[in-house]
Protein backbone atom coordinates (compact mmCIF):
# COMPACT_ATOMS: atom_id res chain seq x y z
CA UNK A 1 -15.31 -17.97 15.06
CA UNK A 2 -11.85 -18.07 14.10
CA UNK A 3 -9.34 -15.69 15.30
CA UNK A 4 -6.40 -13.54 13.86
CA UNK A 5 -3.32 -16.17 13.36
CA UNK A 6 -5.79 -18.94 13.07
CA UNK A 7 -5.97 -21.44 10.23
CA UNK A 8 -8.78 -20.27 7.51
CA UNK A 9 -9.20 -16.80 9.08
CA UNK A 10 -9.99 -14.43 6.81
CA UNK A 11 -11.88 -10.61 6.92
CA UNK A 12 -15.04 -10.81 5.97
CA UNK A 13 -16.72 -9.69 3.52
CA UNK A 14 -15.21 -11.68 0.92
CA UNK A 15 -14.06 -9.30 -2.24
CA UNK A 16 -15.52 -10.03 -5.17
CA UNK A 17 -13.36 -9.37 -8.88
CA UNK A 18 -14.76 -10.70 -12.46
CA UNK A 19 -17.21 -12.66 -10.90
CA UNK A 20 -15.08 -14.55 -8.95
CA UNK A 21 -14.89 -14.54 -4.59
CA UNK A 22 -12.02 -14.02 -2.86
CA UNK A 23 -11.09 -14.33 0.94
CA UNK A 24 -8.50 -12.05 2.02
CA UNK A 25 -7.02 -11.47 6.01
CA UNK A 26 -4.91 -8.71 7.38
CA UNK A 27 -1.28 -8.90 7.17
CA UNK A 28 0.05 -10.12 11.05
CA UNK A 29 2.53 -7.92 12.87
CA UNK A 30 5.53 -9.40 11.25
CA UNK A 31 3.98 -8.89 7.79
CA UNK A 32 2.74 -5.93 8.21
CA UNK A 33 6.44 -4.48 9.51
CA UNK A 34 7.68 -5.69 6.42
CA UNK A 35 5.21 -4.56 4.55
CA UNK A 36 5.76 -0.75 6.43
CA UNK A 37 9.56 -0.72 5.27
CA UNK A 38 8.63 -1.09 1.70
CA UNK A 39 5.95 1.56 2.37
CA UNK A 40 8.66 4.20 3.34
CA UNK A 41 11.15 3.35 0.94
CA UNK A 42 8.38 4.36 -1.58
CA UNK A 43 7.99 7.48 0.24
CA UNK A 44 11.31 8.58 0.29
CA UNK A 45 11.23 7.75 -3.47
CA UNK A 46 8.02 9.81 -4.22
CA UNK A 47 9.71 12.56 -2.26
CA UNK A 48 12.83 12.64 -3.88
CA UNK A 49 10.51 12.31 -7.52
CA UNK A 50 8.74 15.88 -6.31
CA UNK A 51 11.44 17.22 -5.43
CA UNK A 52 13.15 16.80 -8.86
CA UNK A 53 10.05 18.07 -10.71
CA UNK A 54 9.79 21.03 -8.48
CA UNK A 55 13.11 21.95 -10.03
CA UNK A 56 12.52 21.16 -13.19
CA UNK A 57 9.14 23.26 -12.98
CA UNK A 58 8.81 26.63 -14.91
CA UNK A 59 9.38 29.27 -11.70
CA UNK A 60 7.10 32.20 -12.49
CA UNK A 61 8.60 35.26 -13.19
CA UNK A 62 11.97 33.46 -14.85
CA UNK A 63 12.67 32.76 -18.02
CA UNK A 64 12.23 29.21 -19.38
CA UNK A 65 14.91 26.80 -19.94
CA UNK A 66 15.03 23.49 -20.29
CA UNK A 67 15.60 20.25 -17.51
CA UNK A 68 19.10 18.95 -17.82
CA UNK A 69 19.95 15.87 -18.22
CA UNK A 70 21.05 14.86 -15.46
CA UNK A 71 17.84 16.02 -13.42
CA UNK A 72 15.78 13.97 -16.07
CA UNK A 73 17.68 10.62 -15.98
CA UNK A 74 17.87 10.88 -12.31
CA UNK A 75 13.86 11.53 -12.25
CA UNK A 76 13.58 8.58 -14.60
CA UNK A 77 15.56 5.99 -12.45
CA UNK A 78 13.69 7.20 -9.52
CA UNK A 79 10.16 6.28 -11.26
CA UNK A 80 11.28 3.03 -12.08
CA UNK A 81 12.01 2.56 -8.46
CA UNK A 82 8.81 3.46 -7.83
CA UNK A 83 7.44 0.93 -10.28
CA UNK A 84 9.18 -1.57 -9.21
CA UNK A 85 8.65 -0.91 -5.44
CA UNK A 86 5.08 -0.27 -6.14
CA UNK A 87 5.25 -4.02 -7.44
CA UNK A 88 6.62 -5.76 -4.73
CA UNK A 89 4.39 -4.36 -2.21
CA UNK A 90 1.36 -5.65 -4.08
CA UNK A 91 2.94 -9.04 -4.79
CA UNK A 92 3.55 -8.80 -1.06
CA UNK A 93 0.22 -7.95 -0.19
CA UNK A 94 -1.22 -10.39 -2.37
CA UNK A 95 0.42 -13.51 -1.78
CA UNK A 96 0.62 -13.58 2.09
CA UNK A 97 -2.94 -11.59 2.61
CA UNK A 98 -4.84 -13.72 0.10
CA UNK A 99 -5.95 -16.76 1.94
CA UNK A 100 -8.88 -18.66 -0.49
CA UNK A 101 -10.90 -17.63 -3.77
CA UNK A 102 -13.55 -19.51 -6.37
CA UNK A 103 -10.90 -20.12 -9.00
CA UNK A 104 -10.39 -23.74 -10.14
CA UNK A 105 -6.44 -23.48 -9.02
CA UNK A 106 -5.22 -23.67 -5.74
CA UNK A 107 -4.96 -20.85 -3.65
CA UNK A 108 -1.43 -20.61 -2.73
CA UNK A 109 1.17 -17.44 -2.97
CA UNK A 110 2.58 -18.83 -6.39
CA UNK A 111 -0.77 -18.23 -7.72
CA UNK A 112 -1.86 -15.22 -6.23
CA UNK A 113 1.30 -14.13 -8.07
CA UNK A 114 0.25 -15.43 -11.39
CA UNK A 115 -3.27 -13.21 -10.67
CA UNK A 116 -4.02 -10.23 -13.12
CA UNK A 117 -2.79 -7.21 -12.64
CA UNK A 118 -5.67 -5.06 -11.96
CA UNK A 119 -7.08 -8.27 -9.61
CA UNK A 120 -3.85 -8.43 -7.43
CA UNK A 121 -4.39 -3.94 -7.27
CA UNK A 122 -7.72 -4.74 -6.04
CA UNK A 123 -7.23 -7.61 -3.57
CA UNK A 124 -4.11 -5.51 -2.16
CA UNK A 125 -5.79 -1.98 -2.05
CA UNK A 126 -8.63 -4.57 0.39
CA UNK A 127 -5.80 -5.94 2.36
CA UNK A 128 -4.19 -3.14 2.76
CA UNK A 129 -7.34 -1.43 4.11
CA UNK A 130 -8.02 -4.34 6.36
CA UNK A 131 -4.05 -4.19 7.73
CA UNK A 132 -3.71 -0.37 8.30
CA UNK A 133 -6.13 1.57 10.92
CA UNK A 134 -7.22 5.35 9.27
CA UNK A 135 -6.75 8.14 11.01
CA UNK A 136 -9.81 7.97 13.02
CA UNK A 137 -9.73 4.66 14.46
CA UNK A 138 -5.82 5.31 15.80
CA UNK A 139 -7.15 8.34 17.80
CA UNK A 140 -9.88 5.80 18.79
CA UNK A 141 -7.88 3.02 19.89
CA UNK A 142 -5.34 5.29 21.41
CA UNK A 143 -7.61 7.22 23.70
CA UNK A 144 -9.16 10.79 24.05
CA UNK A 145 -7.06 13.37 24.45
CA UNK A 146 -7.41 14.35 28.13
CA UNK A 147 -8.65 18.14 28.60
CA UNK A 148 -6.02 20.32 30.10
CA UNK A 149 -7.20 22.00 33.46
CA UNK A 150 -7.16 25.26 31.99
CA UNK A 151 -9.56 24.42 29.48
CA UNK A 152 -13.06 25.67 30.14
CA UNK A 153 -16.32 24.87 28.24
C-alpha cells in the first residue's frame, strides 16, 4: 500500500474518460493551499459578478431603464476573470493531481495540459472531490458537538 506523498500513489478508483483510464491523487497540503487562494479569488469575483447583475436587474415596481455602460463593461471584465481563473485552477488541478493514464504519451504536467477540455473538467471536478472533505465528513473528522448541560432528552 502506498501512502499520501509516496511515489505512484494515486486515489483509487481510477477515472475513466473516452475509454481511456486515468489515475488521479489528492492535491498535498501545499497544493491544495494554493489551490484554496485561487478558489477565493474566484469567489470574490462571482460575488462582485452578482452583485453587478443585481443592479442591473429590473426592481419590481420601477420603471425600466437600461444598464449603463459602465456597469456592463465592468460585469464583462469581471467574467473574463472568471474565465480565466476558472482556467488556471483546472490546469492546476490537472497537472499536479494527475499522476498516470492509458494514453500512448507520457504522463507528465505538460501533457495533462495539452488534455481536452472537457477531459481536464472531468479529471479536476475528481481531484477536486478527492482534495476537499464535504460538509459531512469535516463535522466528522472534527468531532461531535458536545451537549450542553442544560440540554435534556
Amino acid at each position: 500500500m502506498l501512502l499520501k506523498g509516496e511515489e505512484g500513489y494515486y486515489c483509487p478508483p481510477e477515472v475513466e474518460f473516452g475509454g481511456e483510464k486515468f489515475k488521479v491523487r489528492e492535491l498535498e497540503d501545499l497544493e491544495a493551499e494554493t489551490w484554496d487562494q485561487g478558489a477565493q479569488e474566484l469567489i470574490q469575483l462571482q460575488t462582485e459578478a452578482a452583485r453587478i447583475s443585481e443592479r442591473m436587474s429590473p426592481q419590481p415596481g420601477k420603471p425600466f431603464r437600461a444598464p449603463n455602460e459602465k456597469d456592463l463593461g465592468r460585469l464583462n471584465e469581471v467574467g473574463r476573470k472568471i474565465t480565466g481563473i476558472t482556467q488556471r485552477q483546472t490546469d492546476f488541478l490537472v497537472s499536479h493531481g494527475l499522476v498516470a493514464w492509458s494514453l500512448e504519451q507520457d504522463c507528465t504536467p505538460e501533457n495533462a495540459l495539452r488534455l481536452p477540455p472537457v477531459v481536464k473538467a472531468a479529471l479536476a471536478e475528481r481531484i477536486a472531490k478527492d482534495t476537499t472533505l464535504t460538509f459531512g465528513e469535516a463535522d466528522f473528522l472534527a468531532g461531535s458537538p458536545t451537549p450542553s448541560a442544560e440540554a435534556k432528552p
